[in-house]
C-alpha atoms as a PDB file:
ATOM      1  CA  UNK A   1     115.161 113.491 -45.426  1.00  0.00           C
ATOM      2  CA  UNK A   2     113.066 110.429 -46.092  1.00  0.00           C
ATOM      3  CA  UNK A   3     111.553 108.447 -43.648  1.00  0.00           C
ATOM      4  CA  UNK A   4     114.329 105.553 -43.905  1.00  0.00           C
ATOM      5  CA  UNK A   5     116.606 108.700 -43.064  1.00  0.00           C
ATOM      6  CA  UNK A   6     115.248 109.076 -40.046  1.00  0.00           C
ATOM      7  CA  UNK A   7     114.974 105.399 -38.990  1.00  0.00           C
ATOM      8  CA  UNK A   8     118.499 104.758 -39.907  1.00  0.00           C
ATOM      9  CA  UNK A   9     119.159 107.964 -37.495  1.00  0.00           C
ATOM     10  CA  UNK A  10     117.358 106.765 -34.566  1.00  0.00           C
ATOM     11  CA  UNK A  11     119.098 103.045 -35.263  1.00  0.00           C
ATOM     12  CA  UNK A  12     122.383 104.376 -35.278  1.00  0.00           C
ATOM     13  CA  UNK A  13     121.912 107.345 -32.522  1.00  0.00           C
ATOM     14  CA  UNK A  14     121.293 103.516 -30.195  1.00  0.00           C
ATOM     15  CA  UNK A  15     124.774 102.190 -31.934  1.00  0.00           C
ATOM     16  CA  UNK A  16     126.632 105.658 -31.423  1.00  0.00           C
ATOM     17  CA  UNK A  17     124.766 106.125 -27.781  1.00  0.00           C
ATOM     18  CA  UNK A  18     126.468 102.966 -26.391  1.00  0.00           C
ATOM     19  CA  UNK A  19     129.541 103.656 -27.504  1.00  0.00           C
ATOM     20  CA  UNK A  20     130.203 106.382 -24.594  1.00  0.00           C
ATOM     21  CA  UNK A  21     129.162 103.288 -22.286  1.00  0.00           C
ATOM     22  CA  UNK A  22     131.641 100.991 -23.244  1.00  0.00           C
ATOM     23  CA  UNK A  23     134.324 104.194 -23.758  1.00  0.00           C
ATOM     24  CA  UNK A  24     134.334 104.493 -20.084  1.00  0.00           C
ATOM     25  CA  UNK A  25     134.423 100.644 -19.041  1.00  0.00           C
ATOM     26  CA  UNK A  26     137.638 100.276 -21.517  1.00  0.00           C
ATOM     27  CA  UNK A  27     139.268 103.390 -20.935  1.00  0.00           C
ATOM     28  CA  UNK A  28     139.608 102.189 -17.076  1.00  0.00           C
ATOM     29  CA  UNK A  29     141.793  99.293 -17.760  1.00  0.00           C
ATOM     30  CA  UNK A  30     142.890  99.763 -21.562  1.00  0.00           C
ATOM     31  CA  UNK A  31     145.117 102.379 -22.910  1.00  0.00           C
ATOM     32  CA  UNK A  32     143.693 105.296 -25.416  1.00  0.00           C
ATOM     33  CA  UNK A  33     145.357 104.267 -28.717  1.00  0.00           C
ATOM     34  CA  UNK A  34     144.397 100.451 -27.640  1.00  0.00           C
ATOM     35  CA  UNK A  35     141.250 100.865 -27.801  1.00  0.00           C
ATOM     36  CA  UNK A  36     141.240 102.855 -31.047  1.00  0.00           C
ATOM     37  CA  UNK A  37     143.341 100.033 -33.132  1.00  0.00           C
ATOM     38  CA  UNK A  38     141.166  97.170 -31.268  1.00  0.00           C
ATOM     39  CA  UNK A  39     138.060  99.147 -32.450  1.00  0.00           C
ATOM     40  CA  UNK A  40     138.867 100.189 -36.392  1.00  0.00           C
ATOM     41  CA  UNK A  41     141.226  97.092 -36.757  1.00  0.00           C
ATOM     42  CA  UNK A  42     138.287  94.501 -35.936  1.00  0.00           C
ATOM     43  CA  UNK A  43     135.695  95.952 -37.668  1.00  0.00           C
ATOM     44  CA  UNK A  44     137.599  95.967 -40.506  1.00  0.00           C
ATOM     45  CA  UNK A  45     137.864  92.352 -40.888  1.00  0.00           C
ATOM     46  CA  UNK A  46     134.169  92.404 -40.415  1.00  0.00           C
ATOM     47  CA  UNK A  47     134.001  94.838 -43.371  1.00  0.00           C
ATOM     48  CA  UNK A  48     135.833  93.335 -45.647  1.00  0.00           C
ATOM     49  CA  UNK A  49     134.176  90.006 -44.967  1.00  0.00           C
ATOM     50  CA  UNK A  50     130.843  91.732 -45.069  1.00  0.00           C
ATOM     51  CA  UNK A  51     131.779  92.895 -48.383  1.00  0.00           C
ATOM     52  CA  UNK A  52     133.214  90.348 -50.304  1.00  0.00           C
ATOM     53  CA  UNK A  53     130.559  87.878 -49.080  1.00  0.00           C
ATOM     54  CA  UNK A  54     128.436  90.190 -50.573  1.00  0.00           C
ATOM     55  CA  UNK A  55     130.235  89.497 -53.952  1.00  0.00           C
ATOM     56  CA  UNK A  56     131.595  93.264 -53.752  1.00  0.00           C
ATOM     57  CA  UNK A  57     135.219  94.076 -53.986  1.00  0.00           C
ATOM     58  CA  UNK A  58     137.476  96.940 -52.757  1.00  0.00           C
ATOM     59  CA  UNK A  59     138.697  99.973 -55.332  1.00  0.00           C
ATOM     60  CA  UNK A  60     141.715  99.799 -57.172  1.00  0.00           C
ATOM     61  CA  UNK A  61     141.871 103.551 -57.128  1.00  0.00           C
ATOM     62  CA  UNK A  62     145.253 105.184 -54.960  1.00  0.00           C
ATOM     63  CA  UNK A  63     143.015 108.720 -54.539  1.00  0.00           C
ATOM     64  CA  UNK A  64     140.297 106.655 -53.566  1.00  0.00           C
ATOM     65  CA  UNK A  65     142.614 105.239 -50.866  1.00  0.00           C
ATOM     66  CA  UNK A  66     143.958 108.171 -50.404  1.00  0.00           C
ATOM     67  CA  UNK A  67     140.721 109.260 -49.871  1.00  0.00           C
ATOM     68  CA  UNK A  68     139.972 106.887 -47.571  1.00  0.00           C
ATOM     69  CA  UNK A  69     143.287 107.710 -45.156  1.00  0.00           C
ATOM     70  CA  UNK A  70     141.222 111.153 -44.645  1.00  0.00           C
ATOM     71  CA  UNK A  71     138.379 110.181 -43.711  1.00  0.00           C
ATOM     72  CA  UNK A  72     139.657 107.369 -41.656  1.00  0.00           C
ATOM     73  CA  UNK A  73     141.993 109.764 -39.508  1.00  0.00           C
ATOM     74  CA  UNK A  74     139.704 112.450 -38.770  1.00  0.00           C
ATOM     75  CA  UNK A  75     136.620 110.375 -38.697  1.00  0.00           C
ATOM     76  CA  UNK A  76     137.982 107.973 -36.230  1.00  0.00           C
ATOM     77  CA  UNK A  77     141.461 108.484 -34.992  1.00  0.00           C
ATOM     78  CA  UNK A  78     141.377 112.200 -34.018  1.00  0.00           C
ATOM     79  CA  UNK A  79     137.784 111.932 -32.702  1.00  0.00           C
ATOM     80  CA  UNK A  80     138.099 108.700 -30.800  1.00  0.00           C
ATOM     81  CA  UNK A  81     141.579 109.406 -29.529  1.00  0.00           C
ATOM     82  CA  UNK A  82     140.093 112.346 -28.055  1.00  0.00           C
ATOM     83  CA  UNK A  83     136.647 111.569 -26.611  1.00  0.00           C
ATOM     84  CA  UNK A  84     138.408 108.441 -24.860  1.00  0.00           C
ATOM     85  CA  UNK A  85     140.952 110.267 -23.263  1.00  0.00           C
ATOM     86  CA  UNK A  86     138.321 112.899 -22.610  1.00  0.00           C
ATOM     87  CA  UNK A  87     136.534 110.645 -20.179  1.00  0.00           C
ATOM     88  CA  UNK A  88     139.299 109.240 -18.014  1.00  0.00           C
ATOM     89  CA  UNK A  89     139.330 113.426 -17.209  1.00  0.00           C
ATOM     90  CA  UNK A  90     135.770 114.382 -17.538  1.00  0.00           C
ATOM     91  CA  UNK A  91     131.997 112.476 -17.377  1.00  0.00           C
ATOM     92  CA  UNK A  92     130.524 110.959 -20.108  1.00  0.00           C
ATOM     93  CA  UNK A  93     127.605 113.747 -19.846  1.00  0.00           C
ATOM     94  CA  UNK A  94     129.877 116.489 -20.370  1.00  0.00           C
ATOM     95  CA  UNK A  95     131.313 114.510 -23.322  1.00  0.00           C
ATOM     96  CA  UNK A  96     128.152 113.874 -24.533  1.00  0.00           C
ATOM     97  CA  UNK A  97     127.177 117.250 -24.306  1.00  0.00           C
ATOM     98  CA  UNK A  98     130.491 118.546 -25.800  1.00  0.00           C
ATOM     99  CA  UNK A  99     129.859 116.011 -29.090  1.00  0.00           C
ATOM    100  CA  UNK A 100     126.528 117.498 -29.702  1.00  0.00           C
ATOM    101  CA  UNK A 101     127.999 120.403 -30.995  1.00  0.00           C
ATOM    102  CA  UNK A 102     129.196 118.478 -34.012  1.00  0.00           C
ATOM    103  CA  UNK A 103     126.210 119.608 -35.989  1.00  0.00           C
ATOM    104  CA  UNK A 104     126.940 123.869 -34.908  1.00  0.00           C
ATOM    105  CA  UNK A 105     129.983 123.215 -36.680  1.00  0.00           C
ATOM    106  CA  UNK A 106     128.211 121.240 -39.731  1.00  0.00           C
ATOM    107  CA  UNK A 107     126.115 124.231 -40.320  1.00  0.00           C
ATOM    108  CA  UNK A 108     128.590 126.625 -40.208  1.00  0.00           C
ATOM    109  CA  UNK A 109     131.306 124.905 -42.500  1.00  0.00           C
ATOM    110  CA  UNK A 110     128.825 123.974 -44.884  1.00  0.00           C
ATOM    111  CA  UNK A 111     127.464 127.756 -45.203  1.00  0.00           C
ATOM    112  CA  UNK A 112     131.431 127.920 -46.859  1.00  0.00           C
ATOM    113  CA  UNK A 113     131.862 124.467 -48.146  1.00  0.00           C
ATOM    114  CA  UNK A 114     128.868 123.141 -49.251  1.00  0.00           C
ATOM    115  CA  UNK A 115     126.913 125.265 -52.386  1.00  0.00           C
ATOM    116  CA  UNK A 116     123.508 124.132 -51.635  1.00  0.00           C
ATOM    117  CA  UNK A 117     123.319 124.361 -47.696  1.00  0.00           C
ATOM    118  CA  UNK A 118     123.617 127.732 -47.292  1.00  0.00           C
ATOM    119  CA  UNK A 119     123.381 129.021 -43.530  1.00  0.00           C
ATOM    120  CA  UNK A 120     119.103 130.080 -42.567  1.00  0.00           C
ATOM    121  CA  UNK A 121     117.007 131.337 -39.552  1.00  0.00           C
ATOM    122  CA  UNK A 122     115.757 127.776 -39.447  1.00  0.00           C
ATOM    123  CA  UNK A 123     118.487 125.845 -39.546  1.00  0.00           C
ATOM    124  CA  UNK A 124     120.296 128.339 -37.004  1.00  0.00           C
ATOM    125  CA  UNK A 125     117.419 127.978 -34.011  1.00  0.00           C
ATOM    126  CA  UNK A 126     117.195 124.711 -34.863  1.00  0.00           C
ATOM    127  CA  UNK A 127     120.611 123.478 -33.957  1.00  0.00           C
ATOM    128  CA  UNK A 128     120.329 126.317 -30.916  1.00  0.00           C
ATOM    129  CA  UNK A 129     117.680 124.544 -29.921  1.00  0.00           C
ATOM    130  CA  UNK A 130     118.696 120.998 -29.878  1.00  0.00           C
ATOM    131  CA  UNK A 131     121.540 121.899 -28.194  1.00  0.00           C
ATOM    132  CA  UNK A 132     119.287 123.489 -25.188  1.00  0.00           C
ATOM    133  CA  UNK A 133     117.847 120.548 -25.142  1.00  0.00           C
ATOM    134  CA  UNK A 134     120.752 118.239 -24.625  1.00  0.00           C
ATOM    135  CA  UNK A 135     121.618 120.709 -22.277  1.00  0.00           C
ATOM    136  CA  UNK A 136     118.720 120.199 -20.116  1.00  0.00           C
ATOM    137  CA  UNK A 137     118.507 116.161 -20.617  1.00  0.00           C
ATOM    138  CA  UNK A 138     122.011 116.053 -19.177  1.00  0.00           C
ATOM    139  CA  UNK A 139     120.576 118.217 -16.358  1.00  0.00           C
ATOM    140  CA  UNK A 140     123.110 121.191 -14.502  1.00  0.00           C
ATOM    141  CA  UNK A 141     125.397 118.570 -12.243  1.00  0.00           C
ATOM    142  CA  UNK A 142     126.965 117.516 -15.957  1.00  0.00           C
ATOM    143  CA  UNK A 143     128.219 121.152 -16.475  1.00  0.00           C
ATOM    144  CA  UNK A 144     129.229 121.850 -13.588  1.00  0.00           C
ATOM    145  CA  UNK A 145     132.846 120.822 -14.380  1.00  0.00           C
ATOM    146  CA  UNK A 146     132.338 122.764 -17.423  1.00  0.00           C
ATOM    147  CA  UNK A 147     135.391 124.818 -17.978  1.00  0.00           C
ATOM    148  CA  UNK A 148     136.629 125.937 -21.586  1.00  0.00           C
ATOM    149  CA  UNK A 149     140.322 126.417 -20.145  1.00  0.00           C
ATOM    150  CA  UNK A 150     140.291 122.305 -19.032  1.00  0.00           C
ATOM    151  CA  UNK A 151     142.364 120.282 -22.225  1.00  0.00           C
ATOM    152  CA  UNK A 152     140.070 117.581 -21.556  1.00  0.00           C
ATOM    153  CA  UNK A 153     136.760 119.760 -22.694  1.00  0.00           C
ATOM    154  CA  UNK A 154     138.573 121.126 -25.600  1.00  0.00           C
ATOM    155  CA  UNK A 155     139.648 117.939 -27.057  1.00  0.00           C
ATOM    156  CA  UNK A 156     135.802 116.916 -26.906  1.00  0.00           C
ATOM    157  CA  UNK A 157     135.443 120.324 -28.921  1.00  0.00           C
ATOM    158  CA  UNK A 158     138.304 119.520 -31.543  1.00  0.00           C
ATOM    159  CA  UNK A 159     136.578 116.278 -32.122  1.00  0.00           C
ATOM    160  CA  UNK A 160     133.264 117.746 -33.084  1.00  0.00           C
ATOM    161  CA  UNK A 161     134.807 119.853 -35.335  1.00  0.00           C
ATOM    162  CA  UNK A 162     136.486 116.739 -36.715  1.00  0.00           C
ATOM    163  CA  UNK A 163     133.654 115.388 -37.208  1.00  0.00           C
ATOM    164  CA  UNK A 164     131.843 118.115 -38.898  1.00  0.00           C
ATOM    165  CA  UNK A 165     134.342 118.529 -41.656  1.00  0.00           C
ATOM    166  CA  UNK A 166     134.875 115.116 -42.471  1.00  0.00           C
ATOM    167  CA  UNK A 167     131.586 114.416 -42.973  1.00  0.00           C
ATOM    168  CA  UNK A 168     131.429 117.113 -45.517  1.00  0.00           C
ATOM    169  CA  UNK A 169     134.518 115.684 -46.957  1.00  0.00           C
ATOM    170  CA  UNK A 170     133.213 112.653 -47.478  1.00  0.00           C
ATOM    171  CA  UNK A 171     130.462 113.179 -49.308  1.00  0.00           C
ATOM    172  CA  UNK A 172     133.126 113.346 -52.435  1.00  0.00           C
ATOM    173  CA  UNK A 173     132.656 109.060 -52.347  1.00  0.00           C
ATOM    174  CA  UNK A 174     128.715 109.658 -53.808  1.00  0.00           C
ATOM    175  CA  UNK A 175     130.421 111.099 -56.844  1.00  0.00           C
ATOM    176  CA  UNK A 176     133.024 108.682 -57.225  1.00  0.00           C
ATOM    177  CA  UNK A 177     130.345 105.655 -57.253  1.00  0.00           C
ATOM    178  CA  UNK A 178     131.684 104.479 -53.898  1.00  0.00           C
ATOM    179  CA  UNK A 179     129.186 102.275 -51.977  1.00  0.00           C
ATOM    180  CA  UNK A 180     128.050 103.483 -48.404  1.00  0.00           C
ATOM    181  CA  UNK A 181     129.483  99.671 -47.449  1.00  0.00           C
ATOM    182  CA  UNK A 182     132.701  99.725 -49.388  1.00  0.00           C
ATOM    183  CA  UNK A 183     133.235 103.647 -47.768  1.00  0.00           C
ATOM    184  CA  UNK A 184     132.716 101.948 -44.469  1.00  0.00           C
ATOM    185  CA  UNK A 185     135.263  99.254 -44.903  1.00  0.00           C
ATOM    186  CA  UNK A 186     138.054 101.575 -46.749  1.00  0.00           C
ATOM    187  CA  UNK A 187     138.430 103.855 -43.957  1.00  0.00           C
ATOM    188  CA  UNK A 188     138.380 101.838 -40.947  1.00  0.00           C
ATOM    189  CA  UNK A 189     141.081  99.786 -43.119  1.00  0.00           C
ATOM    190  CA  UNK A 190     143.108 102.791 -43.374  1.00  0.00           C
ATOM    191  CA  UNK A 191     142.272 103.680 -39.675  1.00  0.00           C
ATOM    192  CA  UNK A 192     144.047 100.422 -38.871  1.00  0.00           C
ATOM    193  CA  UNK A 193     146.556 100.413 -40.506  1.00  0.00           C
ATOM    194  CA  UNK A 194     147.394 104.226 -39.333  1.00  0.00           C
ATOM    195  CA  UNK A 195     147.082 103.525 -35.756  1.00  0.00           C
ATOM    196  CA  UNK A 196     148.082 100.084 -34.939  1.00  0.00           C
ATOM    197  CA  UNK A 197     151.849 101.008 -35.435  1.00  0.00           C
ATOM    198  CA  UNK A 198     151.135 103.928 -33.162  1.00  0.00           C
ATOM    199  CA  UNK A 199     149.612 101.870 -30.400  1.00  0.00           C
ATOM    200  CA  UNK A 200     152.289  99.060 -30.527  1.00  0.00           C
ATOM    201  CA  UNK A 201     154.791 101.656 -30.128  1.00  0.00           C
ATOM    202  CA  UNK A 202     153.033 103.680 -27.427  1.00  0.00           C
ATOM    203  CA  UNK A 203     152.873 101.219 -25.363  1.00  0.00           C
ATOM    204  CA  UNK A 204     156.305  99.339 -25.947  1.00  0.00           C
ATOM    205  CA  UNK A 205     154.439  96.259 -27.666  1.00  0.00           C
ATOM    206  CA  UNK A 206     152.466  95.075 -24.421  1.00  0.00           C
ATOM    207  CA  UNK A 207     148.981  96.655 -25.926  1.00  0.00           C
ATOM    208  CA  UNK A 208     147.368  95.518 -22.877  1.00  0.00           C
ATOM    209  CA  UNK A 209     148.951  96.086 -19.394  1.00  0.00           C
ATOM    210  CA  UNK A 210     146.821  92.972 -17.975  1.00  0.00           C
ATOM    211  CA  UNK A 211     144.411  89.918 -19.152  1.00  0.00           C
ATOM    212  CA  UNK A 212     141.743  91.458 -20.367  1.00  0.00           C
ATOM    213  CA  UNK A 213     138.852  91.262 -18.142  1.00  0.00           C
ATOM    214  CA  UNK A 214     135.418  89.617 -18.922  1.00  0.00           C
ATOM    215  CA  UNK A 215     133.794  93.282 -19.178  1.00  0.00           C
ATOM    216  CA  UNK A 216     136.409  94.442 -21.261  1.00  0.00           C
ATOM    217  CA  UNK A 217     135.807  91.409 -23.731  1.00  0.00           C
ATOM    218  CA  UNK A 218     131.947  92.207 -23.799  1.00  0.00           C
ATOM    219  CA  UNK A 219     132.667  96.024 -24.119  1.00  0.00           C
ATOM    220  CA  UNK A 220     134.863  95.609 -27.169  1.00  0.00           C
ATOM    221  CA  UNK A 221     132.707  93.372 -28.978  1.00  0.00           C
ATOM    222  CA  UNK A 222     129.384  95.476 -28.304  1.00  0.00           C
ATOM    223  CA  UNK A 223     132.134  98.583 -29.328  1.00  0.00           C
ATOM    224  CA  UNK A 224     133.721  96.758 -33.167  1.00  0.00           C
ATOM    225  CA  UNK A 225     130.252  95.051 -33.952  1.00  0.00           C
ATOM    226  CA  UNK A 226     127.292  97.761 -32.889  1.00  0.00           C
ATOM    227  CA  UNK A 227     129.442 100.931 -32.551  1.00  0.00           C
ATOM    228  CA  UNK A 228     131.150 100.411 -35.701  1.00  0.00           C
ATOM    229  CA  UNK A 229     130.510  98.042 -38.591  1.00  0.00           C
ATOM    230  CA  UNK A 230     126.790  98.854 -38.144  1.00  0.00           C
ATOM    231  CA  UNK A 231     126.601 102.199 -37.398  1.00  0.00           C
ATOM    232  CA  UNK A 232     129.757 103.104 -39.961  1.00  0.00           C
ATOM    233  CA  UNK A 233     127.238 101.480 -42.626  1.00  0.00           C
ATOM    234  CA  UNK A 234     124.008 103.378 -41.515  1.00  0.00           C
ATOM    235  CA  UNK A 235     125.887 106.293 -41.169  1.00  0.00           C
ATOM    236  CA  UNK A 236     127.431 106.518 -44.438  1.00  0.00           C
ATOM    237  CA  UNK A 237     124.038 105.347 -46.344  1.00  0.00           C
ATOM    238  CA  UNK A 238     122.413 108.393 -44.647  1.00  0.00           C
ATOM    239  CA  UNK A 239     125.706 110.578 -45.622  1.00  0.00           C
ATOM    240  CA  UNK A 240     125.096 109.371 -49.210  1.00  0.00           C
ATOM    241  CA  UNK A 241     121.380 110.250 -49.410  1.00  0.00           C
ATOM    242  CA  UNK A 242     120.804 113.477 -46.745  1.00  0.00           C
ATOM    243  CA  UNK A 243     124.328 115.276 -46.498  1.00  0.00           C
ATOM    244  CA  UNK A 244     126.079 115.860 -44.059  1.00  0.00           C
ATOM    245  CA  UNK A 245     124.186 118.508 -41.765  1.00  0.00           C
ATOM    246  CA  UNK A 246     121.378 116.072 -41.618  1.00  0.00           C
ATOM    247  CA  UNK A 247     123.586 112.900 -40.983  1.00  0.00           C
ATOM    248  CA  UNK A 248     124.718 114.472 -37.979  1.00  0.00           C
ATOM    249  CA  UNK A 249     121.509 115.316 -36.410  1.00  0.00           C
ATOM    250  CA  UNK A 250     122.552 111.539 -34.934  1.00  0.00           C
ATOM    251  CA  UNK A 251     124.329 113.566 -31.839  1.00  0.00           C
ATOM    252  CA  UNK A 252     121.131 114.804 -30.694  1.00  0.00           C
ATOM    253  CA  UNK A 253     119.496 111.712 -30.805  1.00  0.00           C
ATOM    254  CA  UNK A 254     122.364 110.071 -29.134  1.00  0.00           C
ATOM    255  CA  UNK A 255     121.511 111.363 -25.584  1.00  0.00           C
ATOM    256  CA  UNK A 256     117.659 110.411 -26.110  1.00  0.00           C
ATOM    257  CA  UNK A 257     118.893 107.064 -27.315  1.00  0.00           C
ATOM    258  CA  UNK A 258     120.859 106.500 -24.081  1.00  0.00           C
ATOM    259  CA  UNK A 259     118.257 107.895 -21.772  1.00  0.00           C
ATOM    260  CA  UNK A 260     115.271 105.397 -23.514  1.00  0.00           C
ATOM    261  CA  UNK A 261     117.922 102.495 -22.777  1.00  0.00           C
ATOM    262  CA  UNK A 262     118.659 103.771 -19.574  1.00  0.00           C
ATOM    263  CA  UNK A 263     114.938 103.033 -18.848  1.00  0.00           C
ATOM    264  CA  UNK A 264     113.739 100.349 -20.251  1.00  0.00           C
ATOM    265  CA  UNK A 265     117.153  97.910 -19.976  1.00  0.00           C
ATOM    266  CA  UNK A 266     118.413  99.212 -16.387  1.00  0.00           C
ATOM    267  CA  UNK A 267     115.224 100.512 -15.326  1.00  0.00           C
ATOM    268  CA  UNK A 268     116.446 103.910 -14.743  1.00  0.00           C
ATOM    269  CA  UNK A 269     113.538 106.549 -13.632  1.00  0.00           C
ATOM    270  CA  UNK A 270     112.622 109.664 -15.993  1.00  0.00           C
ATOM    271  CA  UNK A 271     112.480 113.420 -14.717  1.00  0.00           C
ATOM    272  CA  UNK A 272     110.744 116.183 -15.983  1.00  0.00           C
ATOM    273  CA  UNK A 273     114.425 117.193 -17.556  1.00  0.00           C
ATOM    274  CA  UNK A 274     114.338 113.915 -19.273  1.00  0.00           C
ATOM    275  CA  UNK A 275     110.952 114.535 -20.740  1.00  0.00           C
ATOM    276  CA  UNK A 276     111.525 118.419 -21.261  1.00  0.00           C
ATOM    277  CA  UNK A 277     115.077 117.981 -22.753  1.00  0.00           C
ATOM    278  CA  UNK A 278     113.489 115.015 -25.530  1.00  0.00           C
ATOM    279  CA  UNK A 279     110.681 117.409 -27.147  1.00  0.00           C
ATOM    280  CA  UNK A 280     113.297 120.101 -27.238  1.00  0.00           C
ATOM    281  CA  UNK A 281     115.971 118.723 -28.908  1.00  0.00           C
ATOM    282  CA  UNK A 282     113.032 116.900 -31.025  1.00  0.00           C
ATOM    283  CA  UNK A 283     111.438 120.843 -32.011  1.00  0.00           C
ATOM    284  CA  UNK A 284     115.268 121.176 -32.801  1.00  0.00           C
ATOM    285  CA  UNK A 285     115.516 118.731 -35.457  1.00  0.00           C
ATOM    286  CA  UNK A 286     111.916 119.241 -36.665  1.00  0.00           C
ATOM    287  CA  UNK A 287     113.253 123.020 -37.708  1.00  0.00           C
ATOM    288  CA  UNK A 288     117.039 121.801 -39.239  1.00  0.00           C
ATOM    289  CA  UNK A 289     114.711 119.384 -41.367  1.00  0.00           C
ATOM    290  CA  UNK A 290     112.358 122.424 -42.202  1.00  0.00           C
ATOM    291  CA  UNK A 291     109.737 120.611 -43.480  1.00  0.00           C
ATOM    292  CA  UNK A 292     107.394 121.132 -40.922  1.00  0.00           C
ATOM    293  CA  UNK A 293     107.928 125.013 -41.274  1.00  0.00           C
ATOM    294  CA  UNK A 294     107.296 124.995 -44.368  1.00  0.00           C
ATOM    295  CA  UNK A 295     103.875 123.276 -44.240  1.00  0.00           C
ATOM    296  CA  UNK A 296     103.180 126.201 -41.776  1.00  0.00           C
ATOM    297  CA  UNK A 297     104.395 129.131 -44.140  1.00  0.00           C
ATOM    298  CA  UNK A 298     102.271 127.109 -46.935  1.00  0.00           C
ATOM    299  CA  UNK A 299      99.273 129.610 -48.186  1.00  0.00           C
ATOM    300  CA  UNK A 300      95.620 128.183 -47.901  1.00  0.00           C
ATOM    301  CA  UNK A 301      93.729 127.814 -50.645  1.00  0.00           C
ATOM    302  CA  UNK A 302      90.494 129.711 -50.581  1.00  0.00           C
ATOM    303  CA  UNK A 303      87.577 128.259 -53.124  1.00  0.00           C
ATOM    304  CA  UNK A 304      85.320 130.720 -53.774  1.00  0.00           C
ATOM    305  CA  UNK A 305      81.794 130.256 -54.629  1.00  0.00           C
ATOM    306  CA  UNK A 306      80.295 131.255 -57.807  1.00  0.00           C
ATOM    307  CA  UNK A 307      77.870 134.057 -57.701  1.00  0.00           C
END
């Protein structure tokens, strides 16, 4: 990964990180599939503005589309349907938590799908180790409700898997010539157009039970222009150029990301997990990247004198 890899990580773990924030505000006053077509269907108009503006244009292409329709359901209407239903059952923590086993499952379906990434001791204790650490920034009152017979954990579970094998899936749109923008903007268009009908009928064409409040407002438009057109193009640029084990080391930053807002926007105090939990996960992505490792492992070069 190059070093604009990693700043595009941190940028969007801050994106992704708020997005649990404004999950919870909706979710108490919204309903689930709502907030899903609110979400994909407004930063889609974004998009397309975004790239046309940009004298781009949209493919032609019906597999591209098609391609598209993939991505955009399990990429954004499994997962978010999920997660947001998730946390009118669970905390955010534990769905935080529960998320940040997206890249386990990354590792593990590339070792099948993916030639080049095959499955190594590094890559193994590094994800193990990440997810101690997310573990431990959380701290032990956020898994205390942990129970792998609740529906609510298990759908945070499914969506991490979602998100694992989409990711892989999509790297098919480097090949095609797709743009990381132009992949962006296809399949939250799709998204929309998947889930919109779904919402209308789900909740007899009254999307929203009441006026919207003024939090609700704010929490949309931090969710459609931060949480998605932004991060949906970082995240796809990094897709493009890292793959997609690396792209989603952004669910261990996510926590950090949170907990660094936490302090310096709400002035929130850090603990010793705080501190302890941040250099763990941070050793954790150190060995997935491997590059550190190997500068250990490399040999040193004796000169020796002449006699």
């Amino acid at each position: 990964m190059t070093s604009a890899d990693w700043l595009s990580l941190i940028v969007l773990s801050m994106f992704w990180g708020g997005s649990y924030f404004f999950f919870k505000i909706l979710v108490a006053e919204v309903p689930v599939f709502t907030i899903v077509a609110v979400r994909v269907v407004g930063a889609a108009l974004i998009l397309v503005a975004i790239v046309y503006l940009r004298g781009g244009s949209l493919p032609s292409s019906p597999a591209i589309w098609g391609a598209f329709a993939v991505v955009g359901i399990f990429n954004n209407i499994v997962p978010f349907c999920l997660i947001i239903w998730s946390e009118s059952q669970i905390s955010s923590g534990l769905a935080a938590i529960l998320n940040a086993t997206t890249p386990v499952f990354s590792v593990l379906l590339s070792h099948f799908l993916v030639e080049h990434q095959r499955l190594n001791a590094h890559r193994i204790a590094g994800v193990l180790i990440g997810l101690a650490g997310v573990c431990v920034l959380m701290g032990p009152s956020a898994l205390l409700g942990l129970n792998l017979k609740s529906i609510a954990q298990l759908a945070c579970i499914v969506a991490a898997l979602s998100y694992a094998w989409v990711a892989i899936y999509a790297r098919r749109f480097k090949a095609l010539g797709v743009s990381p923008l132009v992949t962006a903007t296809g399949q939250v268009i799709m998204s929309g157009a998947i889930i919109t009908p779904v919402a209308l009928l789900a909740s007899r064409f009254q999307p929203f039970h009441q006026a919207p409040s003024a939090a609700v407002l704010a929490s949309f438009a931090g969710l459609i222009l931060l949480s998605t057109v932004f991060a949906y193009i970082l995240y796809f640029k990094v897709l493009s150029s890292a793959g997609a084990t690396n792209a989603l080391l952004v669910t261990f930053l996510t926590p950090v990301s949170a907990l660094l807002l936490g302090a310096l926007v709400l002035g929130e105090r850090l603990v010793t997990s705080d501190i302890v939990g941040t250099i763990l996960i941070f050793i954790g992505l150190a060995a997935i990247d491997g590059r550190a490792l190997n500068l250990l492992r490399r040999p040193t070069v004796l000169t020796q004198r002449p006699r």
